[in-house]
N, C-alpha and C. Protein backbone atom coordinates (compact mmCIF):
# COMPACT_ATOMS: atom_id res chain seq x y z
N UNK A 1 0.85 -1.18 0.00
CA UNK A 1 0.00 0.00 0.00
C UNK A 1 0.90 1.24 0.00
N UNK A 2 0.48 2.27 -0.47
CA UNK A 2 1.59 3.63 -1.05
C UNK A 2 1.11 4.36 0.62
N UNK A 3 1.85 5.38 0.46
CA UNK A 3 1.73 6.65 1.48
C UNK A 3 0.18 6.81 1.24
N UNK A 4 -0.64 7.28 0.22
CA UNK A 4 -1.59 7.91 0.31
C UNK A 4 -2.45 6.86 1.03
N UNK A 5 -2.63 5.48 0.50
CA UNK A 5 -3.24 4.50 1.30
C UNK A 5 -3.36 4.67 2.69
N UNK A 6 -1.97 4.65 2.95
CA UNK A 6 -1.78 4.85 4.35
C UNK A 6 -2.15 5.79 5.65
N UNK A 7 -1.71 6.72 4.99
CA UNK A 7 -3.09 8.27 5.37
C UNK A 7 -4.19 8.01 5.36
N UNK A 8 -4.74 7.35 4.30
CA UNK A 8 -6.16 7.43 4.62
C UNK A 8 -6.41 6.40 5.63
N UNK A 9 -5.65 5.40 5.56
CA UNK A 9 -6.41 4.28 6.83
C UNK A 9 -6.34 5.09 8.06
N UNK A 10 -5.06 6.07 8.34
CA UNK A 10 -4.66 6.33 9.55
C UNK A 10 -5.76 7.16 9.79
N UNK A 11 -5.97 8.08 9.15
CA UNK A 11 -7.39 8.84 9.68
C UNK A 11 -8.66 8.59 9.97
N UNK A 12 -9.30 7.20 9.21
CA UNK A 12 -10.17 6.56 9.20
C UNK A 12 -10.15 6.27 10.59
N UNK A 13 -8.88 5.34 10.96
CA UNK A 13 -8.38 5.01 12.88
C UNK A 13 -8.85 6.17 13.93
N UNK A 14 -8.15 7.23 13.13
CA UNK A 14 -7.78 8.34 14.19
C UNK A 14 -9.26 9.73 14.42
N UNK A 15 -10.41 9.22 12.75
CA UNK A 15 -10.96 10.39 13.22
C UNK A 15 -12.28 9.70 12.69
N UNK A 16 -12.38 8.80 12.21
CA UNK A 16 -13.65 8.07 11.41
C UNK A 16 -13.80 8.27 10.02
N UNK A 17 -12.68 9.10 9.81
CA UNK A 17 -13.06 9.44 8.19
C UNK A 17 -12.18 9.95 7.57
N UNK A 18 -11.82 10.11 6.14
CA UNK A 18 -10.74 10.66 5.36
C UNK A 18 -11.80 11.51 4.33
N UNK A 19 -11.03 12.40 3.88
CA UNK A 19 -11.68 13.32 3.06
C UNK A 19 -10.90 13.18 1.79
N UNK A 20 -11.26 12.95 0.40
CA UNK A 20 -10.26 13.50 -0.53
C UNK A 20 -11.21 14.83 -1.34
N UNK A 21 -9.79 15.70 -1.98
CA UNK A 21 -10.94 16.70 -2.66
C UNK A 21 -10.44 16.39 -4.44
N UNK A 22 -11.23 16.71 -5.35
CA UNK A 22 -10.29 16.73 -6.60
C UNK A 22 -11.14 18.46 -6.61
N UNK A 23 -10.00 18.23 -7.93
CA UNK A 23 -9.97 19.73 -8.00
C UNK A 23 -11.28 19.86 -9.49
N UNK A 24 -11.19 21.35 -9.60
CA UNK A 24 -12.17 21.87 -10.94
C UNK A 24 -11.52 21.52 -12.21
N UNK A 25 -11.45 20.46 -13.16
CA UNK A 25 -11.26 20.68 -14.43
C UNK A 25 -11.72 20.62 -15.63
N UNK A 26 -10.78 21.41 -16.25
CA UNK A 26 -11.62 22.06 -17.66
C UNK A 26 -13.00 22.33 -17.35
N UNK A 27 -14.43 21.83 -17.80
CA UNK A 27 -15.34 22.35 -17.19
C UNK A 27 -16.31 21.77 -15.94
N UNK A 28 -15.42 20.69 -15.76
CA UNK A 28 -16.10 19.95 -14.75
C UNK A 28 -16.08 20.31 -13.57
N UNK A 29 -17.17 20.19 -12.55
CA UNK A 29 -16.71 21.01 -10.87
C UNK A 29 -16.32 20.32 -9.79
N UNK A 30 -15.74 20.88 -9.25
CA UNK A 30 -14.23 20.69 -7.94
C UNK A 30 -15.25 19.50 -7.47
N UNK A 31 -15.49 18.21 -6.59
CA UNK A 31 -16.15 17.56 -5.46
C UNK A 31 -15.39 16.95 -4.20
N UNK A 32 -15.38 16.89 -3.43
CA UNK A 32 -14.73 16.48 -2.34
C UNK A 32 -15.60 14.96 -1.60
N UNK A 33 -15.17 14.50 -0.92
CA UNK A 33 -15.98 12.82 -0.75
C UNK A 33 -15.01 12.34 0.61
N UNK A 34 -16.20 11.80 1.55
CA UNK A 34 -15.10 10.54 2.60
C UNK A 34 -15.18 9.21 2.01
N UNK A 35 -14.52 8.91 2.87
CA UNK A 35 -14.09 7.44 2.78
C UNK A 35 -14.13 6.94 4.05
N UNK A 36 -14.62 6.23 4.91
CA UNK A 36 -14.60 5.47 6.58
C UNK A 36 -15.86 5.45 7.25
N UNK A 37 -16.91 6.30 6.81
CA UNK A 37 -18.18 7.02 7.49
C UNK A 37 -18.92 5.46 7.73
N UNK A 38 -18.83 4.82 6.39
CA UNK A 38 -19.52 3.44 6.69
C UNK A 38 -19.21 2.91 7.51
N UNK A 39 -17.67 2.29 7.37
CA UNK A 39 -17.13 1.84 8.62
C UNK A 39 -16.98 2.30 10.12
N UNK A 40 -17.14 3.32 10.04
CA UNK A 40 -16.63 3.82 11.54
C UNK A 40 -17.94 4.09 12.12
N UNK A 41 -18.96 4.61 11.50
CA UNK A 41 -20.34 4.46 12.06
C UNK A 41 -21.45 3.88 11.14
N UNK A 42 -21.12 3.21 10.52
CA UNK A 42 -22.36 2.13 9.83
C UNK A 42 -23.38 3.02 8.98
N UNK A 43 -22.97 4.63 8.17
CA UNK A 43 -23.81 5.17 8.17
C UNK A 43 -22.78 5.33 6.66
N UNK A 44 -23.94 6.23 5.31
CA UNK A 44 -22.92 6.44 4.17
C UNK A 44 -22.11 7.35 4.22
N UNK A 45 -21.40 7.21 3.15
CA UNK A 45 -19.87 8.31 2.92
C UNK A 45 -21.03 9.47 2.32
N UNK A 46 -19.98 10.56 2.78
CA UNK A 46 -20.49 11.70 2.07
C UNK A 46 -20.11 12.17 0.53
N UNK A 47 -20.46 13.26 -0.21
CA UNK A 47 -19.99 14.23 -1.09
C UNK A 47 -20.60 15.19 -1.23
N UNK A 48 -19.91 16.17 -1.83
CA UNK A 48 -20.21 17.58 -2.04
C UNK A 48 -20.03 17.78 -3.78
N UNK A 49 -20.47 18.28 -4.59
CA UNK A 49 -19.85 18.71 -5.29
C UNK A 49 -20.47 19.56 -5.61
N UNK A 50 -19.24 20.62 -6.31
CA UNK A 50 -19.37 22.03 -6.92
C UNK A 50 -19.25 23.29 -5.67
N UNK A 51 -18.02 22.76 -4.62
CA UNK A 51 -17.35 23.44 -4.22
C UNK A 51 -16.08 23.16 -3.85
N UNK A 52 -15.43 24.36 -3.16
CA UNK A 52 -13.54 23.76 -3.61
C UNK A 52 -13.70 23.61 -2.05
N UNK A 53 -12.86 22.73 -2.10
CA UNK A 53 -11.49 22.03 -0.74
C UNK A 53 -11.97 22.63 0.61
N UNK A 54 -11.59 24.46 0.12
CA UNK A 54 -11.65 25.30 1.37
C UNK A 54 -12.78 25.27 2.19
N UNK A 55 -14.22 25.15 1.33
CA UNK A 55 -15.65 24.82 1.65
C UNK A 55 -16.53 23.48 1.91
N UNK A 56 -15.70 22.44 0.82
CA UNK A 56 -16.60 20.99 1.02
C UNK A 56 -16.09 20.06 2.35
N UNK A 57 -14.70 20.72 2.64
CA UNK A 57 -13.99 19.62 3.78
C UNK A 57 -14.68 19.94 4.77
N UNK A 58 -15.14 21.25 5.81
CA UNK A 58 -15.53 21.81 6.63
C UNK A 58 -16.96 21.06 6.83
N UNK A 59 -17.95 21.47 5.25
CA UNK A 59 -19.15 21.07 5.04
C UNK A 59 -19.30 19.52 5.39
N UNK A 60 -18.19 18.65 5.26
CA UNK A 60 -18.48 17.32 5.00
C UNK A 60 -18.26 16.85 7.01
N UNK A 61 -17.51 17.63 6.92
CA UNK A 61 -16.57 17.26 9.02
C UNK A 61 -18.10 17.91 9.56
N UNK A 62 -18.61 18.60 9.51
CA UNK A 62 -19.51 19.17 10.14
C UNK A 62 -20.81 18.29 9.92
N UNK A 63 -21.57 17.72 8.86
CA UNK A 63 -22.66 16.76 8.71
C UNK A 63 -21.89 15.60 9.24
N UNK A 64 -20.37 14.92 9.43
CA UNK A 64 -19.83 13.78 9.90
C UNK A 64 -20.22 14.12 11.42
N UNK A 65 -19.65 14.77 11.92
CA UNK A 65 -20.32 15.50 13.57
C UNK A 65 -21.65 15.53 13.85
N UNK A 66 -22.73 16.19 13.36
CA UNK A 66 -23.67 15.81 13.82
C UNK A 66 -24.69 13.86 13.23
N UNK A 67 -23.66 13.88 12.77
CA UNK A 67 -24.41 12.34 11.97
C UNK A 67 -23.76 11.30 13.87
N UNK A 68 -22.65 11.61 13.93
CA UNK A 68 -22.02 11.16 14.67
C UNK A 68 -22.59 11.28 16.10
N UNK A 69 -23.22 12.74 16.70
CA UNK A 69 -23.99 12.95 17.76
C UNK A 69 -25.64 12.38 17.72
N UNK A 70 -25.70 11.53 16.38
CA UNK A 70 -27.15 11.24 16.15
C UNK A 70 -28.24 12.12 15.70
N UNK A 71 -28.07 12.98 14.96
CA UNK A 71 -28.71 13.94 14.62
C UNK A 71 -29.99 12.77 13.32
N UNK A 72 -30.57 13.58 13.11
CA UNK A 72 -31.97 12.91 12.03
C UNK A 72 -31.25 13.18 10.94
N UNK A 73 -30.11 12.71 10.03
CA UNK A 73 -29.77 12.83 8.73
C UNK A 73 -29.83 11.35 8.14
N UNK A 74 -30.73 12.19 7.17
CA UNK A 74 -31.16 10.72 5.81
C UNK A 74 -31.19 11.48 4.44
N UNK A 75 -31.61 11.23 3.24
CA UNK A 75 -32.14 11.28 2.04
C UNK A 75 -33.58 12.29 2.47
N UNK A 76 -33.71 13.37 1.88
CA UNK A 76 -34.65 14.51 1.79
C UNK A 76 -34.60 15.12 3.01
N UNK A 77 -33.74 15.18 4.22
CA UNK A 77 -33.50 16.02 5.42
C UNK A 77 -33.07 17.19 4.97
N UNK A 78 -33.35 18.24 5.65
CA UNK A 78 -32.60 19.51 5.69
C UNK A 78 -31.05 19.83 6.50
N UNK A 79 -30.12 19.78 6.21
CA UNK A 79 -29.52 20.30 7.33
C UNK A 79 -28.82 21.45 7.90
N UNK A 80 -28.86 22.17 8.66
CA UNK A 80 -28.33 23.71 9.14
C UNK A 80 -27.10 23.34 9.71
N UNK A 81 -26.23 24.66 9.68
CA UNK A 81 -24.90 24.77 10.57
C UNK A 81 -23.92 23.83 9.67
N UNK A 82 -23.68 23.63 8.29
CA UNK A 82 -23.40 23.07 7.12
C UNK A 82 -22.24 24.59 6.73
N UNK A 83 -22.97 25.51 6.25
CA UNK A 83 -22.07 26.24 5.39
C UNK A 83 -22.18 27.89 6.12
N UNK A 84 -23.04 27.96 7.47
CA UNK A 84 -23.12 29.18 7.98
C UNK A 84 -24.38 29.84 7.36
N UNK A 85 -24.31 31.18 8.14
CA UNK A 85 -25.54 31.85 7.71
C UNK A 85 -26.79 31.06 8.06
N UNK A 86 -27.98 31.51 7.38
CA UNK A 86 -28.89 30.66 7.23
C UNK A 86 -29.57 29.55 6.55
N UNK A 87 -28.35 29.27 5.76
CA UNK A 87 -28.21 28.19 5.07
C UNK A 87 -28.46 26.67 5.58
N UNK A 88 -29.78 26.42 4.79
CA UNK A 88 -29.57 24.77 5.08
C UNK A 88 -28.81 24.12 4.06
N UNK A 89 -28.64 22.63 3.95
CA UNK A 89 -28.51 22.01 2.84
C UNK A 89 -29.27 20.57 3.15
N UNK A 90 -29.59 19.73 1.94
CA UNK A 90 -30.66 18.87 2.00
C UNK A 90 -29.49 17.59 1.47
N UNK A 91 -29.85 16.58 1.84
CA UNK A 91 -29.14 15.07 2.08
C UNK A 91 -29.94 14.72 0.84
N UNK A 92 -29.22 14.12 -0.12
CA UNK A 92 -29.73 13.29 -1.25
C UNK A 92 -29.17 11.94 -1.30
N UNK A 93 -29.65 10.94 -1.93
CA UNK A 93 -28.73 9.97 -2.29
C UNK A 93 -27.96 9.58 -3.06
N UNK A 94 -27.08 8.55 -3.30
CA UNK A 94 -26.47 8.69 -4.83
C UNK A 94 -26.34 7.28 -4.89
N UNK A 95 -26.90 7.56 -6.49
CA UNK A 95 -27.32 6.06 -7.00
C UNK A 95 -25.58 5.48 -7.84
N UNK A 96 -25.39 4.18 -7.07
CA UNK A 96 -24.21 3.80 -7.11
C UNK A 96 -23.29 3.69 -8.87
N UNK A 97 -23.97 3.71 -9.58
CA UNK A 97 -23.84 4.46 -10.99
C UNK A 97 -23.01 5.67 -10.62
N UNK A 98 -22.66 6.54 -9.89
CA UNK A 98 -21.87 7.37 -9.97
C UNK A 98 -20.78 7.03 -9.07
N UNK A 99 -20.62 5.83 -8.53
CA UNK A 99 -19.56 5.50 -7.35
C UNK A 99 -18.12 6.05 -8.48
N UNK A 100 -17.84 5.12 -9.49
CA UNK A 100 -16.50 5.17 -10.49
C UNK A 100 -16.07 6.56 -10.78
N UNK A 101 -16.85 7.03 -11.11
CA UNK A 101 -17.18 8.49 -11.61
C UNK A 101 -16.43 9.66 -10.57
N UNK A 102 -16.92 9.31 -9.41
CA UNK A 102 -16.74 10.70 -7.98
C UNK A 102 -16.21 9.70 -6.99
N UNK A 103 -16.27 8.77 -6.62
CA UNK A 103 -16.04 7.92 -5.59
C UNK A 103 -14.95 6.70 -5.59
N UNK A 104 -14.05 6.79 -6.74
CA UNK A 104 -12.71 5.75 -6.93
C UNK A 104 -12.33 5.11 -5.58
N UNK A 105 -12.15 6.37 -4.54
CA UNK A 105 -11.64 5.89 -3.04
C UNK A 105 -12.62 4.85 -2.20
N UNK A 106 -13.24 5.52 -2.48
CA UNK A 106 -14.59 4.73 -1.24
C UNK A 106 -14.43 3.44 -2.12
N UNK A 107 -14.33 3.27 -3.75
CA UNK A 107 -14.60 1.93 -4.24
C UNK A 107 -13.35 0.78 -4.02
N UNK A 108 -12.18 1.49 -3.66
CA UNK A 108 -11.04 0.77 -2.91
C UNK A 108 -11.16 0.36 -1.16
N UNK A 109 -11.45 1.29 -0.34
CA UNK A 109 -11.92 1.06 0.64
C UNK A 109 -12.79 -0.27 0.72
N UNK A 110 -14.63 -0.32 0.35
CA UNK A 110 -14.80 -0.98 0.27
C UNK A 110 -14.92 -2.37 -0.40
N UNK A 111 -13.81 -2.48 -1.15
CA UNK A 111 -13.27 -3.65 -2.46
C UNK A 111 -14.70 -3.60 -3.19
N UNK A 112 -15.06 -2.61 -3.78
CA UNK A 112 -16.40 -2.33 -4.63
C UNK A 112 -17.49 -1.64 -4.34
N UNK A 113 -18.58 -1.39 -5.06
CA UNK A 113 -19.40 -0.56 -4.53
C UNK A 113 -20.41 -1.53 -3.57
N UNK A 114 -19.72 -1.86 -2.39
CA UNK A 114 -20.26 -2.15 -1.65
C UNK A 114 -20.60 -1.37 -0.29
N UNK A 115 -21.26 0.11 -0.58
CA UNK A 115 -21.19 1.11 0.49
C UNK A 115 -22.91 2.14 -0.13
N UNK A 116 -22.34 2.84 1.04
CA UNK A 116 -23.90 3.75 0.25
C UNK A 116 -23.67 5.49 0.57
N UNK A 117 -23.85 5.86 -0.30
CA UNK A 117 -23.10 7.16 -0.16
C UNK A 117 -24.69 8.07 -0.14
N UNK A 118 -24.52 9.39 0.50
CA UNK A 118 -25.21 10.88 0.19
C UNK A 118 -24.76 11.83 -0.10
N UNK A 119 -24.98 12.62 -0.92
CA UNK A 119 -24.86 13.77 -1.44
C UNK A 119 -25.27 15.10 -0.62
N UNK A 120 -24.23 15.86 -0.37
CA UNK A 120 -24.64 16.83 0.69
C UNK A 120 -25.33 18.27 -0.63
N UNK A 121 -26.70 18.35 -0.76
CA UNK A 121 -26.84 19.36 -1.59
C UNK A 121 -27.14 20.99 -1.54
N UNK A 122 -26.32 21.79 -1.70
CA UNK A 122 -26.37 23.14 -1.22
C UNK A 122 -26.98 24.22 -1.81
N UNK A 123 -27.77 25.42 -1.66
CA UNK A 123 -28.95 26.22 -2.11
C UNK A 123 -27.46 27.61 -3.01
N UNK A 124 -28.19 28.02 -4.07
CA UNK A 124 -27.65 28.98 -4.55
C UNK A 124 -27.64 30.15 -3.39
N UNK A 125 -26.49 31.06 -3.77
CA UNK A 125 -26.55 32.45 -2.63
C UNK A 125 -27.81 32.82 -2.95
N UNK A 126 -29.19 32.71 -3.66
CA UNK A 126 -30.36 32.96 -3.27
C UNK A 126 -31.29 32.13 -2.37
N UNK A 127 -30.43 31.41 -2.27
CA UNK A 127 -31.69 30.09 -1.23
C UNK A 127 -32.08 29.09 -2.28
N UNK A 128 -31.58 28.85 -3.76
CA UNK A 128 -32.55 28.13 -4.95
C UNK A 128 -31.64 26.66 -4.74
N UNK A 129 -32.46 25.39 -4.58
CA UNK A 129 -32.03 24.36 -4.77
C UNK A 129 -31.84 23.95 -6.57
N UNK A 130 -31.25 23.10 -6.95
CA UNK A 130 -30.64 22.47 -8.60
C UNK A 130 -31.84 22.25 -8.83
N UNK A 131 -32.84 21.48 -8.57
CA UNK A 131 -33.92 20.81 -9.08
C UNK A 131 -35.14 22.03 -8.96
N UNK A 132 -34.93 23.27 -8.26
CA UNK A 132 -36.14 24.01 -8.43
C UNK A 132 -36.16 24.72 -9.57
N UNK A 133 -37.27 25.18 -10.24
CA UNK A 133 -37.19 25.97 -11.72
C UNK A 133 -36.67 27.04 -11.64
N UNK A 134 -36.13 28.00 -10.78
CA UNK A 134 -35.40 29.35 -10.73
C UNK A 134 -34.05 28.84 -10.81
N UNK A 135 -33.51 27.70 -10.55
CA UNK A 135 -31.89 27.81 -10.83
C UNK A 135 -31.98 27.71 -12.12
N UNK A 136 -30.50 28.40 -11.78
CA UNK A 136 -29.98 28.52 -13.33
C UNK A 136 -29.55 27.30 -14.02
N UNK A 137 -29.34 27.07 -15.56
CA UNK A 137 -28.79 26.24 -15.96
C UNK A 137 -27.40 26.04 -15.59
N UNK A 138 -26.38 26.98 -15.54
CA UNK A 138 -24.87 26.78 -14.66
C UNK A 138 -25.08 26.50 -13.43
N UNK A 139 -25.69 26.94 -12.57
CA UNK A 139 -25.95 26.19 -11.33
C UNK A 139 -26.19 24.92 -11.14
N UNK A 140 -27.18 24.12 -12.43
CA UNK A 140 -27.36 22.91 -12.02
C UNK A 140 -26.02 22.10 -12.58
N UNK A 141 -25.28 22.87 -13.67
CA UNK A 141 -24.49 21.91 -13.88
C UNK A 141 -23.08 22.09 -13.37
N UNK A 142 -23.30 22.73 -12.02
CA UNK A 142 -21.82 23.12 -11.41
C UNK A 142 -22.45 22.40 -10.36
N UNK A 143 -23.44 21.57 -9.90
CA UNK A 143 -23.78 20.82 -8.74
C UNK A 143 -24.95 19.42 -9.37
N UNK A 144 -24.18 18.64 -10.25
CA UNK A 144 -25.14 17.79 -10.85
C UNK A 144 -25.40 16.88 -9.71
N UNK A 145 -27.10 16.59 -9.81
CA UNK A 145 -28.03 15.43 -8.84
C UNK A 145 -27.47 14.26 -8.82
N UNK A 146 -26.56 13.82 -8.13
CA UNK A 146 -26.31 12.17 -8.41
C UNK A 146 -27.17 10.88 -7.85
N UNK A 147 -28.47 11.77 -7.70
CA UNK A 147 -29.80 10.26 -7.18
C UNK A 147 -29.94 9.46 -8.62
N UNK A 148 -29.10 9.94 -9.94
CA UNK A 148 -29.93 9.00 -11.12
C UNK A 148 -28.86 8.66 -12.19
């Protein structure tokens, strides 16, 4: 197993979870994702996408914390204290069709898509979720739905 392997187990040990981020390219957007959430509390890995590093790691440690204190997070929950302000964001699922795609790590972790991941989904600086008819078309495709 390389260094990076190794990091990630150690954190998995040391905190319940590893975070990786990739970055924005060409036109595709930045996503960030754990890896351990299953294991360390029997509950899915997270992701974010269509924000950078500085924003999805925080976002993802913070829904890992209250998932962790037992908070009510599932698929169509709201959740606050995510990104500040008065911002909620809503828990989606993701249909394992996108594991290869956003989730390479988690698919090493668990020797396949044998895990279950959510999508942490976040409101435009107007409050507009992807799927409501006021977002924009760049909005939805700088935060694509991975339930399908």
């Amino acid at each position: 197993m390389d260094q990076s392997g190794q990091r990630a187990l150690a954190n998995i040990a040391t905190y319940g979870l590893h975070i990786l981020n990739v970055m924005e390219e060409d036109e595709l957007p930045p996503f960030s994702y754990s890896i351990g959430i299953e294991k360390s509390l029997g509950l899915p890995e997270l992701i974010v996408v269509g924000l950078g590093a500085d924003v999805a790691q925080p976002v993802i440690n913070e829904c890992y914390r209250q998932m962790k204190q037992g908070a009510a997070i599932a698929p169509g929950a709201r959740v606050a204290d995510l990104l500040g302000g008065d911002f909620e964001c809503v828990i989606g699922e993701v249909d394992p069709r996108h594991y290869e795609e956003y989730m390479g790590w988690a698919l090493w972790l668990h020797k396949g898509p044998h895990f279950r991941a959510w999508q942490i989904i976040f409101p435009s600086t107007a409050g507009v979720f992807p799927w409501e008819p006021q977002a924009s078309d760049g909005f939805r495709s700088w935060q694509p739905l991975l339930n399908a």
